[in-house]
N, C-alpha and C. Protein backbone atom coordinates (compact mmCIF):
# COMPACT_ATOMS: atom_id res chain seq x y z
N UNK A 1 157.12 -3.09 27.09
CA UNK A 1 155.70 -3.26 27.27
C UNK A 1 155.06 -1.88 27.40
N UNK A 2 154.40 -1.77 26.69
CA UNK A 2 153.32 -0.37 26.76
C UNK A 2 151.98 -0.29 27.88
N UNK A 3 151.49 0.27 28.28
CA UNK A 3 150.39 -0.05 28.96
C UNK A 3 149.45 1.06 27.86
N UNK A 4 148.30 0.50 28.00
CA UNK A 4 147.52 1.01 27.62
C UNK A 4 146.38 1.95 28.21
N UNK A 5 145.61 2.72 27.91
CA UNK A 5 145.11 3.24 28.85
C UNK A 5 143.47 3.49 27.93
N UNK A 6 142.72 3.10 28.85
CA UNK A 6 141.09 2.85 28.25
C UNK A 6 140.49 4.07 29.08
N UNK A 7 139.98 5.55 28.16
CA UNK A 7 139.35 6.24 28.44
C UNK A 7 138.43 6.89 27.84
N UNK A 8 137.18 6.68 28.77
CA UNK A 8 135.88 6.49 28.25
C UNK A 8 135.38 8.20 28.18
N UNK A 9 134.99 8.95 26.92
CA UNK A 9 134.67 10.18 26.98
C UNK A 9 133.11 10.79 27.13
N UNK A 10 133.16 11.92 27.82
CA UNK A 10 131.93 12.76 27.95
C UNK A 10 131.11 11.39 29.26
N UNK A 11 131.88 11.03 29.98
CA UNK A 11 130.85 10.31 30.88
C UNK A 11 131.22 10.82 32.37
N UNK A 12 130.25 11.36 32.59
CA UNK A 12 130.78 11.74 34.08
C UNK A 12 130.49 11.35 35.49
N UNK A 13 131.74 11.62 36.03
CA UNK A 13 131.52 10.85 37.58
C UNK A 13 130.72 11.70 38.60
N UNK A 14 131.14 13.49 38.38
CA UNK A 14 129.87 14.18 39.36
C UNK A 14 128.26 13.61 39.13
N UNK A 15 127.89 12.98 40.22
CA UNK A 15 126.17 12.78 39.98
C UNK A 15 125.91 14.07 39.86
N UNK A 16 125.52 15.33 40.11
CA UNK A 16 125.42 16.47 39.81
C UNK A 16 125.20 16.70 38.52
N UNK A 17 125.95 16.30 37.50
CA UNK A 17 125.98 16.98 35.89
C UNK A 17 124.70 16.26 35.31
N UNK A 18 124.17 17.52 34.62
CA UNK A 18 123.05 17.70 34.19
C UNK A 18 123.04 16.16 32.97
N UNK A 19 124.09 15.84 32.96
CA UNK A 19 123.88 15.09 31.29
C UNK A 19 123.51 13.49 31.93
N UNK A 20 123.89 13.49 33.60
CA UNK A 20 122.74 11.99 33.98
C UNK A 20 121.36 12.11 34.29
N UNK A 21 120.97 13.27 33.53
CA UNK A 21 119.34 13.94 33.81
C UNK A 21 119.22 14.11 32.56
N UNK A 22 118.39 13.16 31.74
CA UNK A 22 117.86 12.77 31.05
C UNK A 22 116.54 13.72 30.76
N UNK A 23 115.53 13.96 31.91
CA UNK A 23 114.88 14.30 32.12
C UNK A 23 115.14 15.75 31.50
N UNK A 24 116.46 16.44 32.18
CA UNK A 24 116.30 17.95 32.21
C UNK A 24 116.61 18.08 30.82
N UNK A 25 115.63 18.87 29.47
CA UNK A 25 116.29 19.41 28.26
C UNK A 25 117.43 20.13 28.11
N UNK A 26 118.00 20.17 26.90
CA UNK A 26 118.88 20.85 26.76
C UNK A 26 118.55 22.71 27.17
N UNK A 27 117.51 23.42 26.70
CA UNK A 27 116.92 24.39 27.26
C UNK A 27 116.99 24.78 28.26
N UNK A 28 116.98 23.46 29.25
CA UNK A 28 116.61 24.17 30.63
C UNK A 28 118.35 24.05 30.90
N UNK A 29 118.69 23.40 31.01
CA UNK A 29 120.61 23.42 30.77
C UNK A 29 120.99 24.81 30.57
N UNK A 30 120.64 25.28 29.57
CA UNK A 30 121.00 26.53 28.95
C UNK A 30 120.44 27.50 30.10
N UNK A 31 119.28 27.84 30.22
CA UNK A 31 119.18 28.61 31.03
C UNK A 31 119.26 28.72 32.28
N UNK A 32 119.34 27.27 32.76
CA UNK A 32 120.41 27.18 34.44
C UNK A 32 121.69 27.88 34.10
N UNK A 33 122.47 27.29 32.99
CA UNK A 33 123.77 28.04 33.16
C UNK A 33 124.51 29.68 32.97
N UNK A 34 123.14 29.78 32.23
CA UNK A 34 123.07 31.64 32.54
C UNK A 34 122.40 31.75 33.92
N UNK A 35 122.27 31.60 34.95
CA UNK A 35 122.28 31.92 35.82
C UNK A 35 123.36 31.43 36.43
N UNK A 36 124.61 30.57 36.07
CA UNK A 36 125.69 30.21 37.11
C UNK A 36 124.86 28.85 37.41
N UNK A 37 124.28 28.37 37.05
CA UNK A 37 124.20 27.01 37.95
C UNK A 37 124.93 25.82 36.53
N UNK A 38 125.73 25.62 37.04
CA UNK A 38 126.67 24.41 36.09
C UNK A 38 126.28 22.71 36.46
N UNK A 39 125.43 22.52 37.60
CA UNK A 39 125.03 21.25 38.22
C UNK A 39 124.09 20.97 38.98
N UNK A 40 124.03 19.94 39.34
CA UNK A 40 122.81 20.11 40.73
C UNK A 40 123.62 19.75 41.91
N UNK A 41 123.13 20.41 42.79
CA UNK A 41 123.70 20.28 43.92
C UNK A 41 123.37 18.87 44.65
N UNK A 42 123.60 18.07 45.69
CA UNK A 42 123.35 17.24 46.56
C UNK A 42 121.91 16.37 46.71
N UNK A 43 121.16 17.88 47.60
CA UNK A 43 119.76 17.34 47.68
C UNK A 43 119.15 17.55 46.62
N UNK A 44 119.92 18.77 45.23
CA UNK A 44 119.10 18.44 44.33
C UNK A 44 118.93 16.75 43.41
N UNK A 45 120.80 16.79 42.98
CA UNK A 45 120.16 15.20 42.60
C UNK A 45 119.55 13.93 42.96
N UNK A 46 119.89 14.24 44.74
CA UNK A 46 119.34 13.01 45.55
C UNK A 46 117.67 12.71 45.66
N UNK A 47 117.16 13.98 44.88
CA UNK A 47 115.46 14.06 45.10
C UNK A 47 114.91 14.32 43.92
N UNK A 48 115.66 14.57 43.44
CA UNK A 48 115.04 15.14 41.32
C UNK A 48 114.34 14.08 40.85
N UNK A 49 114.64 12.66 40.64
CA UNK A 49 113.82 11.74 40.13
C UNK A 49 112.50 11.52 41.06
N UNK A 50 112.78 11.38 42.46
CA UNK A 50 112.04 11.21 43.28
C UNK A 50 110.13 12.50 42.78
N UNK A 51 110.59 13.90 43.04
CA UNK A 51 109.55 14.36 42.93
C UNK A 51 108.77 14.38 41.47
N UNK A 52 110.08 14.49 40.07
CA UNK A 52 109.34 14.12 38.97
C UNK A 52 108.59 12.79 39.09
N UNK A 53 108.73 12.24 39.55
CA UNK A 53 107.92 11.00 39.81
C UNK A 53 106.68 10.95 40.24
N UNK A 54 106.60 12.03 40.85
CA UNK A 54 105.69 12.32 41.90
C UNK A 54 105.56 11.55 43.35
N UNK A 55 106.55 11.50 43.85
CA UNK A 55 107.07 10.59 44.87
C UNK A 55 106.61 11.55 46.07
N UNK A 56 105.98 11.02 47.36
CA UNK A 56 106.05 11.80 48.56
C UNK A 56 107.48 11.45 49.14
N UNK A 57 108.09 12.18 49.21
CA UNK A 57 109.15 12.82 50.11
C UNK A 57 109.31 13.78 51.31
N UNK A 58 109.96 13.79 52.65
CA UNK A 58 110.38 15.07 53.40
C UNK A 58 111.36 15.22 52.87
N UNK A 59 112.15 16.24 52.78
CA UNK A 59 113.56 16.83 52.70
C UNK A 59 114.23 17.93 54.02
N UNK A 60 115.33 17.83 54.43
CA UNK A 60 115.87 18.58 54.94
C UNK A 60 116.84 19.12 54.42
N UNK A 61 117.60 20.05 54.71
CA UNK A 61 118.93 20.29 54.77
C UNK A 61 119.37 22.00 55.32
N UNK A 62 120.00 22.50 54.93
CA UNK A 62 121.04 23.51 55.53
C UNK A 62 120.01 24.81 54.42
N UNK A 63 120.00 25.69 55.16
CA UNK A 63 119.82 26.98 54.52
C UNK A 63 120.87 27.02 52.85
N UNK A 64 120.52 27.65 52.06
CA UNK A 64 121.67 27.72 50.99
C UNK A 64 121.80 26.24 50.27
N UNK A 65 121.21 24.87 50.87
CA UNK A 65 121.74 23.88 50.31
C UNK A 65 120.79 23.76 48.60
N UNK A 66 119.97 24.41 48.40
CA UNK A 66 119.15 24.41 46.86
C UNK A 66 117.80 23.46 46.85
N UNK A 67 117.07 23.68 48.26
CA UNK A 67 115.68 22.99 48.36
C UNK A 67 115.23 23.64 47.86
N UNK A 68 114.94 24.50 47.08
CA UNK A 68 113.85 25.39 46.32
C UNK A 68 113.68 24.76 44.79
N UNK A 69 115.07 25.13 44.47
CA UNK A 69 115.32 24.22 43.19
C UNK A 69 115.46 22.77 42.89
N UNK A 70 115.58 22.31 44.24
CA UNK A 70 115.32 20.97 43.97
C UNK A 70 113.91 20.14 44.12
N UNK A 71 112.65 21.02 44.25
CA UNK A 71 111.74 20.47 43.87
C UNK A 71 110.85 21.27 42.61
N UNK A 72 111.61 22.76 42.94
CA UNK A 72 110.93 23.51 41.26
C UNK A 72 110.94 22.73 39.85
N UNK A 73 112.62 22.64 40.19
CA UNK A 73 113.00 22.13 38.47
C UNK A 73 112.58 20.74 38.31
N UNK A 74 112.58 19.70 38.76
CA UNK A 74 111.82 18.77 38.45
C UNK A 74 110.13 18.66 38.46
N UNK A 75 109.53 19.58 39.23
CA UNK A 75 107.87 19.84 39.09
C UNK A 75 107.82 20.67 37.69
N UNK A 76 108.47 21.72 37.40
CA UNK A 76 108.33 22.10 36.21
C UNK A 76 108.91 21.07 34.77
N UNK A 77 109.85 20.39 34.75
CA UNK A 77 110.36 19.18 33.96
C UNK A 77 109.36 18.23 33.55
N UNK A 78 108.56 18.13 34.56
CA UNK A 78 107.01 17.08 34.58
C UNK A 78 106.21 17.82 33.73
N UNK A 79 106.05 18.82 34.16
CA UNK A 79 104.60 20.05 33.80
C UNK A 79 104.80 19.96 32.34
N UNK A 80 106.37 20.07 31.58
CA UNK A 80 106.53 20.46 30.39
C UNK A 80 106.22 19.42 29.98
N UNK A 81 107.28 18.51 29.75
CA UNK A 81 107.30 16.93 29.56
C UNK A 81 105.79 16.25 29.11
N UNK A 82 104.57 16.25 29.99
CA UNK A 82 103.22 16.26 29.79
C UNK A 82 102.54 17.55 29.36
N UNK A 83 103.37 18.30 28.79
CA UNK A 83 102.86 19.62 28.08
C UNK A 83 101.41 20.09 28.51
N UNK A 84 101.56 19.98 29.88
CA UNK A 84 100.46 20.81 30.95
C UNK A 84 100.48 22.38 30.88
N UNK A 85 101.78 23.16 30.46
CA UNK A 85 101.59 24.23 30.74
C UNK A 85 100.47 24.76 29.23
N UNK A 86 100.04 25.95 29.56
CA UNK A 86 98.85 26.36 28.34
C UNK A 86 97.34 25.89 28.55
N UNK A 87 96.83 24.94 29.74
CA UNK A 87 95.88 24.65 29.59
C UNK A 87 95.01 25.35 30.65
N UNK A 88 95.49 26.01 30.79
CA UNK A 88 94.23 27.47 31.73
C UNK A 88 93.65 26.91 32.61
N UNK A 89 94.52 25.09 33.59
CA UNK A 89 94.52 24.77 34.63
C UNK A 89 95.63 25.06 35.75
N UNK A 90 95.08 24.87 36.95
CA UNK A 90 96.54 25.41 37.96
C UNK A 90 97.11 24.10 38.06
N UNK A 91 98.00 23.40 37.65
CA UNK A 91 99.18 22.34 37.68
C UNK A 91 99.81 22.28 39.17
N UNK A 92 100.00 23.34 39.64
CA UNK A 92 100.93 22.87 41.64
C UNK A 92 100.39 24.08 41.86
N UNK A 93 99.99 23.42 43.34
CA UNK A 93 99.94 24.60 44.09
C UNK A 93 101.52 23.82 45.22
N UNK A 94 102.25 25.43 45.69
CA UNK A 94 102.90 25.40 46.46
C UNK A 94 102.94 26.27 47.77
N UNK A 95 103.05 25.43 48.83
CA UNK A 95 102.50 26.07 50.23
C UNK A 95 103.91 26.37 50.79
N UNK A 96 104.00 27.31 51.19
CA UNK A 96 105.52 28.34 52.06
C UNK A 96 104.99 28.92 53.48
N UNK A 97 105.81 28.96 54.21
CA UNK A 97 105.29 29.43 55.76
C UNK A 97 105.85 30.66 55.61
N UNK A 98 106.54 31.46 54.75
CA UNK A 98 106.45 32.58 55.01
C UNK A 98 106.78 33.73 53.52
N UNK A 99 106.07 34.75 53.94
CA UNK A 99 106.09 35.79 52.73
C UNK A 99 107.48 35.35 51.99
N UNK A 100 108.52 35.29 52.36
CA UNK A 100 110.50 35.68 52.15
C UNK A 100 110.16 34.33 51.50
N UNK A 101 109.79 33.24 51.80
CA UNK A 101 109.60 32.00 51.29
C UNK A 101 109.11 32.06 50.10
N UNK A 102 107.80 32.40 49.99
CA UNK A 102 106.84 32.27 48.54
C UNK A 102 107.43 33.25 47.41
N UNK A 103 108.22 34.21 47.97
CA UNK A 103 108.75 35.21 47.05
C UNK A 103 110.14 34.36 46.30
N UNK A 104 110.78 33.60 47.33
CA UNK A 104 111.71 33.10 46.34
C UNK A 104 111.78 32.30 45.58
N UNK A 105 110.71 31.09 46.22
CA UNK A 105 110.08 30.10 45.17
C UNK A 105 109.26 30.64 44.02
N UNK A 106 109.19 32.00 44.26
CA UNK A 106 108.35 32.45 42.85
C UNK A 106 109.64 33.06 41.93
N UNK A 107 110.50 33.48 42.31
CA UNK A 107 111.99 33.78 41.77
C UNK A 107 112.52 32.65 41.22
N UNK A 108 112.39 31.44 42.26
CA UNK A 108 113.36 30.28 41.03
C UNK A 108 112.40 29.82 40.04
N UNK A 109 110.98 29.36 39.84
CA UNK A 109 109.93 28.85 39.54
C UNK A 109 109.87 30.04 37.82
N UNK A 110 109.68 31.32 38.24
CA UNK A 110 109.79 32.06 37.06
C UNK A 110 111.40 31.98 36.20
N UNK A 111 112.58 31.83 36.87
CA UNK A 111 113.46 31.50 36.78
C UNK A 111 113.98 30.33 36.02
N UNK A 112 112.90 29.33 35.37
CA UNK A 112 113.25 28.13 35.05
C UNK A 112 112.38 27.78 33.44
N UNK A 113 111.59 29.36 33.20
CA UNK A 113 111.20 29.49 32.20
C UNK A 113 111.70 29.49 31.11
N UNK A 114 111.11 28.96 30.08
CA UNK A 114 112.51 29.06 28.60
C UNK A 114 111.98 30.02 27.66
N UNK A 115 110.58 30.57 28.05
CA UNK A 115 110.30 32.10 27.08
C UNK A 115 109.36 32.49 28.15
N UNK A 116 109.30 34.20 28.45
CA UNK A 116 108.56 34.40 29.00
C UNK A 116 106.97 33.95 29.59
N UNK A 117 106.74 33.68 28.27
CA UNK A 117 104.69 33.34 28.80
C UNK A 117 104.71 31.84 28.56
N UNK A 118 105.47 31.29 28.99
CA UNK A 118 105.67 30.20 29.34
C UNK A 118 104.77 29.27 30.02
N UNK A 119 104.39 29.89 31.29
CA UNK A 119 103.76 29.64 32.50
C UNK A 119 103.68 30.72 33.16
N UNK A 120 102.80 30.94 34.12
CA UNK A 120 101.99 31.77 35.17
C UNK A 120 102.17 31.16 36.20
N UNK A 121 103.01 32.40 37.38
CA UNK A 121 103.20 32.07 38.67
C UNK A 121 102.76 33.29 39.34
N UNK A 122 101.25 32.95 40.35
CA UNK A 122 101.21 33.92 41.01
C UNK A 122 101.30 33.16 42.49
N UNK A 123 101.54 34.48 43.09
CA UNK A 123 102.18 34.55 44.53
C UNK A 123 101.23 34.92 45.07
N UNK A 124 101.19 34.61 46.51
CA UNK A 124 99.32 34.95 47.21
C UNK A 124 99.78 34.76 48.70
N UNK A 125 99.83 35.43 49.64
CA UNK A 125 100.22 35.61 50.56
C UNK A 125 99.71 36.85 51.47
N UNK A 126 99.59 36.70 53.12
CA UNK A 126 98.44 37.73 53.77
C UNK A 126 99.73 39.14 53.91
N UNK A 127 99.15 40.30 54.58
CA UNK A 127 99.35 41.40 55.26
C UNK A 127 99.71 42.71 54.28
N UNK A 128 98.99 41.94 52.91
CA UNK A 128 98.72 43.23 52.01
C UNK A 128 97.55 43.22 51.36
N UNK A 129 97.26 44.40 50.53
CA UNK A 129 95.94 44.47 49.84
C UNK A 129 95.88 43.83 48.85
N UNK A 130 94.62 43.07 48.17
CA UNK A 130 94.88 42.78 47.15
C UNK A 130 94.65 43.49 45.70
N UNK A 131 94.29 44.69 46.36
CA UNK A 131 93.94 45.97 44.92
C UNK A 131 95.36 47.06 44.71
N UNK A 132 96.23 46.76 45.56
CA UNK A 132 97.30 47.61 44.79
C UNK A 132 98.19 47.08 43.81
């Protein structure tokens, strides 16, 4: 008697992998993985549909756990998707409690671009001038 063995290809069990995100293009794939990101992390997949949705959510988690990116890349996924960017309206505003904050959300946010002039992210924050 032989046994047989039924195996189903390219389907994967990490919720993490980009290919049960439908949502995310191949593009943005590409350029997550030049930066090292091969998946989504935790709270990213547990909230990705949620905010493309435009869902109110809180989130918590651990320093390092990828809350930045887990509401960038799906607010930008939307933005494209409804091909909002180009229309010389502001699409999100995003509120940070601190300078170190808005600087990095402006790091992943520019970070998720697929050609430079893509989109416009400015950063606006107190205890500097605004003419230098």
């Amino acid at each position: 008697m032989v046994a047989e063995a039924h195996v189903k290809e390219n389907v994967s069990t990490d919720p993490g992998d980009f290919s049960l995100f439908p949502e995310i293009p191949a593009k943005t794939v590409e350029v997550l993985e030049k930066q090292g990101i091969i998946g989504l992390f935790p709270v990213q997949y547990m909230t990705f549909r949620n905010v493309y949705n435009r869902e109110d959510l809180i989130v918590r988690d651990l320093t390092g756990s990828g809350k930045t990116l887990g509401f960038s890349l799906p607010v930008v996924e939307f933005l494209r998707k409804n091909q909002l960017f180009g229309t010389k309206c502001t699409q999100a505003i995003i509120l940070a409690p601190t300078r170190e904050l808005a600087l990095q959300i402006t790091k992943v946010l520019n970070g998720l671009k697929h050609y430079p002039s893509e989109y416009n992210v400015i950063t606006v924050y107190g205890g500097v001038s605004i003419y230098d």
